[in-house]
PDB file of N, CA and C in Angstrom:
ATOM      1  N   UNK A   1       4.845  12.893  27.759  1.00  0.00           N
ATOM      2  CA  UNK A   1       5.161  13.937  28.711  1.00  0.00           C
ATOM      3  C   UNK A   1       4.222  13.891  29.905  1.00  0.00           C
ATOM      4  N   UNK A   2       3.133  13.610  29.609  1.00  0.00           N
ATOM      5  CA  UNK A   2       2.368  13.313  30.864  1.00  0.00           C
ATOM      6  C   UNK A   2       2.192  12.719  31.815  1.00  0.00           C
ATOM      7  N   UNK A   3       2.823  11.639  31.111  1.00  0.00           N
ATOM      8  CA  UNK A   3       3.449  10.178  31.771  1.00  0.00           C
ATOM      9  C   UNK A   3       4.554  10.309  32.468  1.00  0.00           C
ATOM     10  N   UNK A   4       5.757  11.153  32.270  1.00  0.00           N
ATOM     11  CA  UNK A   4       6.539  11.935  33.050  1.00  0.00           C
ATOM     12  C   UNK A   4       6.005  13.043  33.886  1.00  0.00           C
ATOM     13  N   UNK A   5       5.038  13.660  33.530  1.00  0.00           N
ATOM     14  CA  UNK A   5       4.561  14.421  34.841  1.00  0.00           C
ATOM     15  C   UNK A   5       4.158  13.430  36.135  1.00  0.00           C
ATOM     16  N   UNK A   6       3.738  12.929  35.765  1.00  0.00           N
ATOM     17  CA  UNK A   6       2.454  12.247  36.938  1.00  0.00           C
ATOM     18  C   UNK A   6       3.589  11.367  37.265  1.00  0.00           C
ATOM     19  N   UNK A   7       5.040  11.131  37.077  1.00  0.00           N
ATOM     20  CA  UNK A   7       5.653  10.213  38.084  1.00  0.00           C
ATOM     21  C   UNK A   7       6.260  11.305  38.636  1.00  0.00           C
ATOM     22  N   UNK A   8       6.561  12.368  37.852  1.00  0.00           N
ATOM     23  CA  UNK A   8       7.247  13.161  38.608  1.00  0.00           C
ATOM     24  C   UNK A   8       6.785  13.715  40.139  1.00  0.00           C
ATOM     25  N   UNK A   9       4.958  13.804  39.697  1.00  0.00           N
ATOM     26  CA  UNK A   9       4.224  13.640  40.878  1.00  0.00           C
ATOM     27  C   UNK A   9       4.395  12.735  42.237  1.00  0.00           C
ATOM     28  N   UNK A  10       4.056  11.994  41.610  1.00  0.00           N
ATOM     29  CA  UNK A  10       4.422  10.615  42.735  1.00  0.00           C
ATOM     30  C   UNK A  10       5.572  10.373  43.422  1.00  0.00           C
ATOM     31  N   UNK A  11       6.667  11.142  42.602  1.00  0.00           N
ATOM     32  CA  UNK A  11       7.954  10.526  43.279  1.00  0.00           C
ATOM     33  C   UNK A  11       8.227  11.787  43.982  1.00  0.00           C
ATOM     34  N   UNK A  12       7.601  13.307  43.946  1.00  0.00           N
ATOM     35  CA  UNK A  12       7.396  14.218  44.561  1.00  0.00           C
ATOM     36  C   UNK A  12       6.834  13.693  46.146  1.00  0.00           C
ATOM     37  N   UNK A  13       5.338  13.659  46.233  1.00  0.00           N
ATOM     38  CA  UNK A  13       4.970  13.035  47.030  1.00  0.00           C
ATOM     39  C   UNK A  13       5.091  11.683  48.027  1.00  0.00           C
ATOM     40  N   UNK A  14       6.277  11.194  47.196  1.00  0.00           N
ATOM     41  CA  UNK A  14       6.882  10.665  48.092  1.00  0.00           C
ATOM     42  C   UNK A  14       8.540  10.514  48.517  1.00  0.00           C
ATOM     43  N   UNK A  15       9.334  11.644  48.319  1.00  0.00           N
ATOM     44  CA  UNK A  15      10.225  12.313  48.624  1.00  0.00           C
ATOM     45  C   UNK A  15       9.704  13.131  49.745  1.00  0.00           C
ATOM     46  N   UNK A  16       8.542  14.339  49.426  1.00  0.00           N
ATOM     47  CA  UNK A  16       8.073  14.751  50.217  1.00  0.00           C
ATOM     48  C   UNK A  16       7.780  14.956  51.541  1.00  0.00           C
ATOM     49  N   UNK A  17       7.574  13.390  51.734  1.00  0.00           N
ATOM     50  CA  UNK A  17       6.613  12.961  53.014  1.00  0.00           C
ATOM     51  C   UNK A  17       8.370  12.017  53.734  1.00  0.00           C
ATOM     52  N   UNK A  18       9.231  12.193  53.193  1.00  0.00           N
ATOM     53  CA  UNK A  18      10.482  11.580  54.081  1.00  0.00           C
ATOM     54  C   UNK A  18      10.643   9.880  53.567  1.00  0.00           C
ATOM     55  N   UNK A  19      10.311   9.648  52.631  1.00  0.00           N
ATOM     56  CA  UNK A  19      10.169   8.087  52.460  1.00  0.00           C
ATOM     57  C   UNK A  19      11.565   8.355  51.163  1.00  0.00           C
ATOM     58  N   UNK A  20      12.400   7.583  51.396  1.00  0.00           N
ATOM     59  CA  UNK A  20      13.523   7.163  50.424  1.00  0.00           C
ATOM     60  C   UNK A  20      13.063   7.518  48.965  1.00  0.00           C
ATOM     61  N   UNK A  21      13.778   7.970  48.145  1.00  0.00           N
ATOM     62  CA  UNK A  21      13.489   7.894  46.752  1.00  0.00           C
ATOM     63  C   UNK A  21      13.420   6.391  46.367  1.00  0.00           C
ATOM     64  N   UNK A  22      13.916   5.951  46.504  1.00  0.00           N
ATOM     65  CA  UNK A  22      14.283   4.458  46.423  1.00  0.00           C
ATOM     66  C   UNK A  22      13.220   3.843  45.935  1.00  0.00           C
ATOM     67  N   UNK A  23      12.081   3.912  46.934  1.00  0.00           N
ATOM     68  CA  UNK A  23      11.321   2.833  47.027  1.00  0.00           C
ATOM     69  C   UNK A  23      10.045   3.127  46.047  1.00  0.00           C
ATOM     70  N   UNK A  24      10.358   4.481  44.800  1.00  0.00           N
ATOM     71  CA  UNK A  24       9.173   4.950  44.221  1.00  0.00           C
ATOM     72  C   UNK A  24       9.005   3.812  43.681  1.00  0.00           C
ATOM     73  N   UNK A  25      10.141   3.208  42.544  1.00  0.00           N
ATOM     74  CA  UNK A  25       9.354   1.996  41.542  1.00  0.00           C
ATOM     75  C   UNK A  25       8.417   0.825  42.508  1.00  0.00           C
ATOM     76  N   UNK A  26       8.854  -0.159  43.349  1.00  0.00           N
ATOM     77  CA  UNK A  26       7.892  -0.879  43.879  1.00  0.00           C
ATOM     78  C   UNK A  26       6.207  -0.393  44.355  1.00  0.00           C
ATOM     79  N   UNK A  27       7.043   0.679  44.840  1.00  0.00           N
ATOM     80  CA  UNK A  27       5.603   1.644  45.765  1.00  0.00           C
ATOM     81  C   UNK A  27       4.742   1.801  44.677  1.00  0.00           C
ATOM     82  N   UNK A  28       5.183   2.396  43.738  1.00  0.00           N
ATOM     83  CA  UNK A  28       3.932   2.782  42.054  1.00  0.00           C
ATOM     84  C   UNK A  28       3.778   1.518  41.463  1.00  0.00           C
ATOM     85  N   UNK A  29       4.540   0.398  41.531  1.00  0.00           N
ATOM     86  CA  UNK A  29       3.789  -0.722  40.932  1.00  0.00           C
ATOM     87  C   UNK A  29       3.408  -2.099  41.533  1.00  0.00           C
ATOM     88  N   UNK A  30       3.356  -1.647  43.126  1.00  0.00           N
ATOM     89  CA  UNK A  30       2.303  -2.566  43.576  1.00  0.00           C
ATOM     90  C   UNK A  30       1.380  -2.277  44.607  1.00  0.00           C
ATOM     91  N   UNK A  31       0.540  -1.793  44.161  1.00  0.00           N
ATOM     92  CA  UNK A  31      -0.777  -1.215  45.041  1.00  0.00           C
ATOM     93  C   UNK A  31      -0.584  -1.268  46.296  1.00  0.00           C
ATOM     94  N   UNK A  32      -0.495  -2.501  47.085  1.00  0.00           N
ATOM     95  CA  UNK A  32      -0.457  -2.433  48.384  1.00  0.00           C
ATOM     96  C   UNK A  32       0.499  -1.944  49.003  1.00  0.00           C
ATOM     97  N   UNK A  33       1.733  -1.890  48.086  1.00  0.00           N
ATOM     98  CA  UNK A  33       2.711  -1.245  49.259  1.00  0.00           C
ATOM     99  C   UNK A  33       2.465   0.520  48.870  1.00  0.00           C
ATOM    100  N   UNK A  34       1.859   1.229  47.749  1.00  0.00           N
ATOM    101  CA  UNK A  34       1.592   2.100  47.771  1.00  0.00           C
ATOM    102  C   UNK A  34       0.377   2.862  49.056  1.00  0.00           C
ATOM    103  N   UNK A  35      -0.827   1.732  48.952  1.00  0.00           N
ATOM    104  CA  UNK A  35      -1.559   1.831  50.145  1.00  0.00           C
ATOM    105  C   UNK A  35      -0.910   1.773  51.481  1.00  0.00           C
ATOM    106  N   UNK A  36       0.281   1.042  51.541  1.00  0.00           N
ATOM    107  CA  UNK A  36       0.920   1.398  53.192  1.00  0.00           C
ATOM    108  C   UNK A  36       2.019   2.397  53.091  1.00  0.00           C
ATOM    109  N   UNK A  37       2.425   2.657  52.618  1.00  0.00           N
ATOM    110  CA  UNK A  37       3.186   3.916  52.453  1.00  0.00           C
ATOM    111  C   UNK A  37       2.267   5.420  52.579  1.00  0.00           C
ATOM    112  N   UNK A  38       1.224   5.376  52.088  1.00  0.00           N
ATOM    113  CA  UNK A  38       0.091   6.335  52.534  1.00  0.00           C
ATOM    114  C   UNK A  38      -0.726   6.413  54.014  1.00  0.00           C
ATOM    115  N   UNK A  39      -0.842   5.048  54.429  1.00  0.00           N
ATOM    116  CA  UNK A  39      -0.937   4.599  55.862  1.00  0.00           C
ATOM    117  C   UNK A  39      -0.315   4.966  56.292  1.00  0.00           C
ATOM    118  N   UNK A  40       0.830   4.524  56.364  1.00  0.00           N
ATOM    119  CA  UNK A  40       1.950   5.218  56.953  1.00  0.00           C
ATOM    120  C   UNK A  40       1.931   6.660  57.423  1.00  0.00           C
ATOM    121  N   UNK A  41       2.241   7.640  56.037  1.00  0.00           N
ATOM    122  CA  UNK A  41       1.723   8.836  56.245  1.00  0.00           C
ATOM    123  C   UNK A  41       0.936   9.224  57.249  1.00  0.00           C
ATOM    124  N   UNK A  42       0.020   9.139  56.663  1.00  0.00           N
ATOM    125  CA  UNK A  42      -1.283   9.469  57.572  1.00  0.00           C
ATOM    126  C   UNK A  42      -1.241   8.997  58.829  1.00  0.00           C
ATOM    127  N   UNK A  43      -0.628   7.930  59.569  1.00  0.00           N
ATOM    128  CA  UNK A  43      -0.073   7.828  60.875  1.00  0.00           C
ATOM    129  C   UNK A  43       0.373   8.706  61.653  1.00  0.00           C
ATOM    130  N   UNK A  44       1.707   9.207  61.156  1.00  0.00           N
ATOM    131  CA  UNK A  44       2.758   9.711  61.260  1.00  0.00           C
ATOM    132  C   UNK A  44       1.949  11.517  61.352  1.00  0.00           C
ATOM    133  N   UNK A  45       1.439  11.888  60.385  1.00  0.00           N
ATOM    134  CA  UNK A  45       0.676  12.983  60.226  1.00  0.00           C
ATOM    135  C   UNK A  45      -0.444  13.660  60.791  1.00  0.00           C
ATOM    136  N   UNK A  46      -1.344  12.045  60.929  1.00  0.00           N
ATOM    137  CA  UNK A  46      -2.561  12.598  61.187  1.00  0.00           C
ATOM    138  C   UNK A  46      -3.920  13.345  60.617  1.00  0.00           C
ATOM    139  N   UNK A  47      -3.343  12.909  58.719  1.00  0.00           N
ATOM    140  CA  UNK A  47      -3.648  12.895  57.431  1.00  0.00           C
ATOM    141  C   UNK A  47      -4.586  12.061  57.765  1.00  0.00           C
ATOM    142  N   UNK A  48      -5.521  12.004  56.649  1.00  0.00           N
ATOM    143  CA  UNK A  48      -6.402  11.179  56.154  1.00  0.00           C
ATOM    144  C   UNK A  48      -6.702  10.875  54.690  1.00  0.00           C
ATOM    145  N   UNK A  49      -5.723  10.989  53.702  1.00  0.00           N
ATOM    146  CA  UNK A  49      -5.143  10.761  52.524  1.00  0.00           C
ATOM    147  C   UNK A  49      -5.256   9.447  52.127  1.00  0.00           C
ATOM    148  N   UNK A  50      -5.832   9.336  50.941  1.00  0.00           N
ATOM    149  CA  UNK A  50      -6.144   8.389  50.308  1.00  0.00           C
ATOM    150  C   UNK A  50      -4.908   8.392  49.063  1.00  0.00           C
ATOM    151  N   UNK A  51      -5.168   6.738  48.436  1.00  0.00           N
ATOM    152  CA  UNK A  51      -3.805   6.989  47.531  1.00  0.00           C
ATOM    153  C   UNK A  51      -4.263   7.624  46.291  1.00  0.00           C
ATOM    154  N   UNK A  52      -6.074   8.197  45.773  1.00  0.00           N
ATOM    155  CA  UNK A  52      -6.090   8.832  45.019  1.00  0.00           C
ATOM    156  C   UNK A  52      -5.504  10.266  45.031  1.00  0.00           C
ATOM    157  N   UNK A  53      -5.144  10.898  46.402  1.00  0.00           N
ATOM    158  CA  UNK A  53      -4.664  11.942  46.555  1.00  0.00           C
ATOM    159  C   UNK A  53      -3.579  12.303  46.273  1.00  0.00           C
ATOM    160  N   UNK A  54      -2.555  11.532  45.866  1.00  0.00           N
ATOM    161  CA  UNK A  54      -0.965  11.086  45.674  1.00  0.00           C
ATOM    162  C   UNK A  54      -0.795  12.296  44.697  1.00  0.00           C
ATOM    163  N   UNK A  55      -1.284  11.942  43.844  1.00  0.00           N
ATOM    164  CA  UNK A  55      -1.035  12.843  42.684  1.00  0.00           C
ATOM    165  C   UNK A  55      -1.044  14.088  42.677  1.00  0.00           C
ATOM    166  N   UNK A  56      -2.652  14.222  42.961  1.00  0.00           N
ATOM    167  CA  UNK A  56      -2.735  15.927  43.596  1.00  0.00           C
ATOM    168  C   UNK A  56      -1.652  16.760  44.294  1.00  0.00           C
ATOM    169  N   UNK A  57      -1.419  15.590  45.424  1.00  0.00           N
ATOM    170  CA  UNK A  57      -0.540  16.378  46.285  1.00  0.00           C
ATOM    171  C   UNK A  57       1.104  16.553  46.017  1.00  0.00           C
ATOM    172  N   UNK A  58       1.397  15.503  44.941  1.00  0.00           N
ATOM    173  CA  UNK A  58       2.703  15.679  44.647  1.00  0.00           C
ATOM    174  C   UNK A  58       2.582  16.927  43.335  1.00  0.00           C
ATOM    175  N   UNK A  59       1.781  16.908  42.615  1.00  0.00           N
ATOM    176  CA  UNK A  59       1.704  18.125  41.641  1.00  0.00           C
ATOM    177  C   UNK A  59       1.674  19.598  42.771  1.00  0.00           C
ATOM    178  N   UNK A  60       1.190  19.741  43.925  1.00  0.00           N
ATOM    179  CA  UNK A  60       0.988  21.071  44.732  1.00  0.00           C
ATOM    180  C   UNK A  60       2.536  20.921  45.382  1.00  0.00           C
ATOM    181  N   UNK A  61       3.072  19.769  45.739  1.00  0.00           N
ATOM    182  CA  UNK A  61       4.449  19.929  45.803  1.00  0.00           C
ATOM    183  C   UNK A  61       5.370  20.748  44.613  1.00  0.00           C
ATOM    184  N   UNK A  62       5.362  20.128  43.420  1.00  0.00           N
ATOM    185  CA  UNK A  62       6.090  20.137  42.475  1.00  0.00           C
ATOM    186  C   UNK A  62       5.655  22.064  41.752  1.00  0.00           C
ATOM    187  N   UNK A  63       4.488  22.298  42.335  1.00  0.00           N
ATOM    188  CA  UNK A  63       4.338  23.656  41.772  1.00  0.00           C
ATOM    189  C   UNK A  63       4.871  24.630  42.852  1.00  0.00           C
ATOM    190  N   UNK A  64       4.835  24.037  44.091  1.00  0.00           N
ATOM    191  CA  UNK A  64       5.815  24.764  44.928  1.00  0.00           C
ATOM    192  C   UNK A  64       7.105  24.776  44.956  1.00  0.00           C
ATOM    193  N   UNK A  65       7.686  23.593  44.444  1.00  0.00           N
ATOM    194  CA  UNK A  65       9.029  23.973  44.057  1.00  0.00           C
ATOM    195  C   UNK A  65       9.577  24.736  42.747  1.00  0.00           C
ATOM    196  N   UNK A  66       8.648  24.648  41.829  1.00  0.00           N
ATOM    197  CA  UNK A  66       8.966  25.301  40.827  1.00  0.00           C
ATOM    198  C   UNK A  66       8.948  26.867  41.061  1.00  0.00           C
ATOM    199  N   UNK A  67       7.530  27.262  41.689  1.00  0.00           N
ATOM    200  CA  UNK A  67       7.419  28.667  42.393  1.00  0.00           C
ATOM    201  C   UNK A  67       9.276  29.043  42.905  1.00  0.00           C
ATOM    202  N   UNK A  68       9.148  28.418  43.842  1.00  0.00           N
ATOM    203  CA  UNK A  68      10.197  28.652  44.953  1.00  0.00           C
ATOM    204  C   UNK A  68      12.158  28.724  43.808  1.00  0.00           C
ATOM    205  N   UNK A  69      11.879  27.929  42.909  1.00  0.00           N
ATOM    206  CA  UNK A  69      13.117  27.915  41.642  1.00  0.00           C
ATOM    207  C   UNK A  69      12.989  29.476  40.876  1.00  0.00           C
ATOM    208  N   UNK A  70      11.782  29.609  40.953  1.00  0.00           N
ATOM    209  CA  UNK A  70      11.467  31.092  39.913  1.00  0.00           C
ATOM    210  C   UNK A  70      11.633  32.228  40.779  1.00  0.00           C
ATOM    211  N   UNK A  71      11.429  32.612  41.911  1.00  0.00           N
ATOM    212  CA  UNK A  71      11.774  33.107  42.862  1.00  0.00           C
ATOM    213  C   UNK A  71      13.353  33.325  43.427  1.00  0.00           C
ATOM    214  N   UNK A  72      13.566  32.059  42.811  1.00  0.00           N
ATOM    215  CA  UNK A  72      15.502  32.437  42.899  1.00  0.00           C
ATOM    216  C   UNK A  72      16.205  32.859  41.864  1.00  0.00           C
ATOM    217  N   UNK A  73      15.207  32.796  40.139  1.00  0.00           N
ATOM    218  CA  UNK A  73      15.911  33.175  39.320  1.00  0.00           C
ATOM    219  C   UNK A  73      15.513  32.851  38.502  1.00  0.00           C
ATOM    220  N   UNK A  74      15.327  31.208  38.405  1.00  0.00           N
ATOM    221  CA  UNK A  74      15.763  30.530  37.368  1.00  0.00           C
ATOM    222  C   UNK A  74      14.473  30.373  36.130  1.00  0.00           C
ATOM    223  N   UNK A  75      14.791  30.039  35.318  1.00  0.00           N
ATOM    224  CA  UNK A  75      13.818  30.638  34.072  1.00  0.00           C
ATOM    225  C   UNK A  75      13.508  28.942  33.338  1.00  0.00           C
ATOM    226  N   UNK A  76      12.615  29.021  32.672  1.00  0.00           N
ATOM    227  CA  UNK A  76      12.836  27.896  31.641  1.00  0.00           C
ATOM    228  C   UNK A  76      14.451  27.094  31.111  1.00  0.00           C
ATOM    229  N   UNK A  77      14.692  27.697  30.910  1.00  0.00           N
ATOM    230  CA  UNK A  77      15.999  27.606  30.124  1.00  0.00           C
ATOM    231  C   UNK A  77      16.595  26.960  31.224  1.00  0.00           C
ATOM    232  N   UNK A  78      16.249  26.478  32.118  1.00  0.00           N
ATOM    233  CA  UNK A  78      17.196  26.266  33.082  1.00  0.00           C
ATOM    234  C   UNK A  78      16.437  24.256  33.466  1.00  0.00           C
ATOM    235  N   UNK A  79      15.070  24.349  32.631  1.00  0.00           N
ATOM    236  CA  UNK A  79      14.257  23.053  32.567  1.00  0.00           C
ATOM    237  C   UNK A  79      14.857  21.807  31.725  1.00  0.00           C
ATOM    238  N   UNK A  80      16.337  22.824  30.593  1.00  0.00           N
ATOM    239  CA  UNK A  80      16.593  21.876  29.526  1.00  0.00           C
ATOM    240  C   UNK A  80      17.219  20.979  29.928  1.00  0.00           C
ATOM    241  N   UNK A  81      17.245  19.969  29.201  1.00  0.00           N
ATOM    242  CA  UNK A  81      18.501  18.607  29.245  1.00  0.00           C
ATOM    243  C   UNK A  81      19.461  19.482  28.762  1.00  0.00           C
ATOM    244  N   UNK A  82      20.495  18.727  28.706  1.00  0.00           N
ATOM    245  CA  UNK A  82      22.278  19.210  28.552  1.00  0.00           C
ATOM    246  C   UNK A  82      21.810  18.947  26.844  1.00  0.00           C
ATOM    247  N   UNK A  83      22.463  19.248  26.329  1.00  0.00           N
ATOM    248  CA  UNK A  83      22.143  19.495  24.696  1.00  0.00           C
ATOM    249  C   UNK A  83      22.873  17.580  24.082  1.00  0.00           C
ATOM    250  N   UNK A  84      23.973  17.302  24.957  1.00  0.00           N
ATOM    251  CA  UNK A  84      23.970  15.994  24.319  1.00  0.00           C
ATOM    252  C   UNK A  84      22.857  14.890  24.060  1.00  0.00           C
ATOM    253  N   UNK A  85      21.972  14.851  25.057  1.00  0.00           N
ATOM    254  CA  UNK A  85      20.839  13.661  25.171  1.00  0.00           C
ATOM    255  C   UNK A  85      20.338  14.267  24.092  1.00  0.00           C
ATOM    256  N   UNK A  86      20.096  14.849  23.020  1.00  0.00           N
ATOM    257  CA  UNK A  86      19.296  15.071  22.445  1.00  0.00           C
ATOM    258  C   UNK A  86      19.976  14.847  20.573  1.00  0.00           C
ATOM    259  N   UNK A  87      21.392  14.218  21.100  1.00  0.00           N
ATOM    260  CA  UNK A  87      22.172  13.324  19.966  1.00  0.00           C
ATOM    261  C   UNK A  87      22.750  12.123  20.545  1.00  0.00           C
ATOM    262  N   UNK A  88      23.001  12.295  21.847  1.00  0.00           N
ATOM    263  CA  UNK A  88      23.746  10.977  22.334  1.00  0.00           C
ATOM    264  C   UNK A  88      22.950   9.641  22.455  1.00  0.00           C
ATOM    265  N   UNK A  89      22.978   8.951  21.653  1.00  0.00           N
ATOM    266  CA  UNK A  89      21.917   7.325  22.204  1.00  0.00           C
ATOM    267  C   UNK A  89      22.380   6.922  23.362  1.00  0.00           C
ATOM    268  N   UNK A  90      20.812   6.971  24.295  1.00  0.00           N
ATOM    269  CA  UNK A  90      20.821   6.312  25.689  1.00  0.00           C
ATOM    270  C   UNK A  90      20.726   4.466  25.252  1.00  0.00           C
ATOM    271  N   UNK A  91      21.506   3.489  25.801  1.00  0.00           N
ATOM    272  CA  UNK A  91      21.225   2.256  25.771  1.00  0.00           C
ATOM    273  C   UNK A  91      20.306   2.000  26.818  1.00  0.00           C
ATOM    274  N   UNK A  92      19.397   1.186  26.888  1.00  0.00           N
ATOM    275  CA  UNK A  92      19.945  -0.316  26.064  1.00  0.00           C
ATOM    276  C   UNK A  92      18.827  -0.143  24.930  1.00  0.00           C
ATOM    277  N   UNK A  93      18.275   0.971  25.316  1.00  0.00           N
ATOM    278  CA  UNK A  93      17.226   1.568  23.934  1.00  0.00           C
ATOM    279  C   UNK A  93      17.693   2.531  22.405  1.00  0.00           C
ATOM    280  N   UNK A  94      18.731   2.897  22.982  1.00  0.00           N
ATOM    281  CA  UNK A  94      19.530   3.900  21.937  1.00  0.00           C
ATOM    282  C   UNK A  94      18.531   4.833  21.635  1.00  0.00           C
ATOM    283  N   UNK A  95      17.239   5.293  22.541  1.00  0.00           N
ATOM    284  CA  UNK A  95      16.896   6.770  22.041  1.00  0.00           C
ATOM    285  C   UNK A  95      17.537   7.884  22.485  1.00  0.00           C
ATOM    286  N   UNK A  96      16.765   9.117  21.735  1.00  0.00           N
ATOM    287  CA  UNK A  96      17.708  10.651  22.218  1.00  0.00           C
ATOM    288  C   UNK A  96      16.515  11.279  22.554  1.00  0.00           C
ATOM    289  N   UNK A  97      16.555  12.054  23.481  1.00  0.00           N
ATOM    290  CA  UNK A  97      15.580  13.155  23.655  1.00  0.00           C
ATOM    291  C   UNK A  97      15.667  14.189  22.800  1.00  0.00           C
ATOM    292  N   UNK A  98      13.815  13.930  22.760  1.00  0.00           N
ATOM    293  CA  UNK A  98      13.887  14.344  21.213  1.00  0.00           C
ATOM    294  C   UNK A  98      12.282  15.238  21.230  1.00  0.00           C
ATOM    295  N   UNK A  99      12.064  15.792  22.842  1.00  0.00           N
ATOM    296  CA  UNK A  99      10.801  16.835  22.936  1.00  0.00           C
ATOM    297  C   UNK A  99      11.001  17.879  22.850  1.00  0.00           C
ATOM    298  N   UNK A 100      10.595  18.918  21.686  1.00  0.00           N
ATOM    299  CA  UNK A 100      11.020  20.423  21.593  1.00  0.00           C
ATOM    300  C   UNK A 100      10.369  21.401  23.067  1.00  0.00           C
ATOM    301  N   UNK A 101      11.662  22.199  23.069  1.00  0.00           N
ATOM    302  CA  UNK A 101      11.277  22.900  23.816  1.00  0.00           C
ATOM    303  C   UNK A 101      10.163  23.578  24.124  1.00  0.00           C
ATOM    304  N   UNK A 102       9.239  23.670  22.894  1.00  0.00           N
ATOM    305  CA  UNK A 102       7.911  24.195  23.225  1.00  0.00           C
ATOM    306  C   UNK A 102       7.095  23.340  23.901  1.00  0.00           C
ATOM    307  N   UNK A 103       7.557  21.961  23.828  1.00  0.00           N
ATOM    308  CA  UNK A 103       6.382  20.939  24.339  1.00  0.00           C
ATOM    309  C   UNK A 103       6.803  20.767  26.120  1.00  0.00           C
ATOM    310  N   UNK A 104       8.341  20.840  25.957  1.00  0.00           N
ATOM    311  CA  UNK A 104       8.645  20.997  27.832  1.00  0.00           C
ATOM    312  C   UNK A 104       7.647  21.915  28.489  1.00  0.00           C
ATOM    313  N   UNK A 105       7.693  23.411  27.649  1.00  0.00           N
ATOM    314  CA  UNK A 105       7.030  24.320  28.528  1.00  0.00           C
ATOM    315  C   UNK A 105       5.413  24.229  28.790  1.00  0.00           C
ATOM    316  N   UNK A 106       5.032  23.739  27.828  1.00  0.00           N
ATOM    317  CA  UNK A 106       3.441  23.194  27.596  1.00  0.00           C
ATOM    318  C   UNK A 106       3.179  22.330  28.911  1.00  0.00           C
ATOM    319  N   UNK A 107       4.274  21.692  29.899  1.00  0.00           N
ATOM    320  CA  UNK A 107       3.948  20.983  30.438  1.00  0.00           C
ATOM    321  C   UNK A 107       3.997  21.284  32.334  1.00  0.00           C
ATOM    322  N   UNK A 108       4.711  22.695  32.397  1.00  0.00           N
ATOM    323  CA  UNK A 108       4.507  23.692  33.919  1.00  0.00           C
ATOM    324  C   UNK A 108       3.714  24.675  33.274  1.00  0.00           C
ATOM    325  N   UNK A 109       3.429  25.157  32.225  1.00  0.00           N
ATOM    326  CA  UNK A 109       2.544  26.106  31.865  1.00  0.00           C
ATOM    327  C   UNK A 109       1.446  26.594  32.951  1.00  0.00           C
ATOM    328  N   UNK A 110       0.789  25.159  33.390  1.00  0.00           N
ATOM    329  CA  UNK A 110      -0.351  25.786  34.286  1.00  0.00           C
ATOM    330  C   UNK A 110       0.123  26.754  35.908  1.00  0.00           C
ATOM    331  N   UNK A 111       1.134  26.148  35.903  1.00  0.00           N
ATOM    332  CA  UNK A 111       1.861  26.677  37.218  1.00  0.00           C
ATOM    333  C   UNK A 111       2.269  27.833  37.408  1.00  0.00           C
ATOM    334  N   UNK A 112       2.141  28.809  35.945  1.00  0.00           N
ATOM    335  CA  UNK A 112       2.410  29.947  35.874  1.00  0.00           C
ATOM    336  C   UNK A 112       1.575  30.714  36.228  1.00  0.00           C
ATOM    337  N   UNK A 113       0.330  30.249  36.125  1.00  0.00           N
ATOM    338  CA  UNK A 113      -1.107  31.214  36.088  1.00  0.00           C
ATOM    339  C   UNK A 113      -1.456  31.541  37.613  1.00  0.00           C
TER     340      UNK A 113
END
């Protein structure tokens, strides 16, 4: 789950900043184009953001959107998968999601405080 946070981060932060969803996988797995994509930024901005900041700043994204979801209504219950993934086998792995709901919430928890 953490491991899903922190991309969720990243791909926050770089949705964020106007850069294609597209290009998260290359951008997160090869340093340099992650370093110019932050260049970039900071061009464009006038930032001075480093790519250790990525994270940070896509988690202060991602707690602002969650804010801004709770504010319109919407509750936990609204965080779940559709109830099939959690019998239907995904290929080409054939797992099911299979994290109880207590462990989803364990994981915006801090965002509440």
């Amino acid at each position: 789950m953490e491991l899903s946070r922190a991309f969720q981060a990243a791909t926050a932060f770089i949705d964020a900043t106007g850069y294609c969803l597209f290009i998260a996988f290359p951008v997160l797995d090869i340093p340099a184009g992650m370093e110019g994509m932050v260049e970039t930024v900071n061009a464009v901005l006038g930032t001075a953001w480093k790519t250790e900041d990525v994270g940070t700043l896509g988690l202060e994204t991602l707690k602002l959107e969650w804010q801004f979801n709770k504010n319109a209504g919407f509750t936990k219950e609204d965080d779940r998968p559709p109830e099939y993934m959690r019998y239907e086998k995904l290929p080409p792995h054939n797992q099911v999601f299979d994290i109880p709901d207590a462990e989803l919430d364990k994981i915006w928890a801090s965002f509440a405080g």
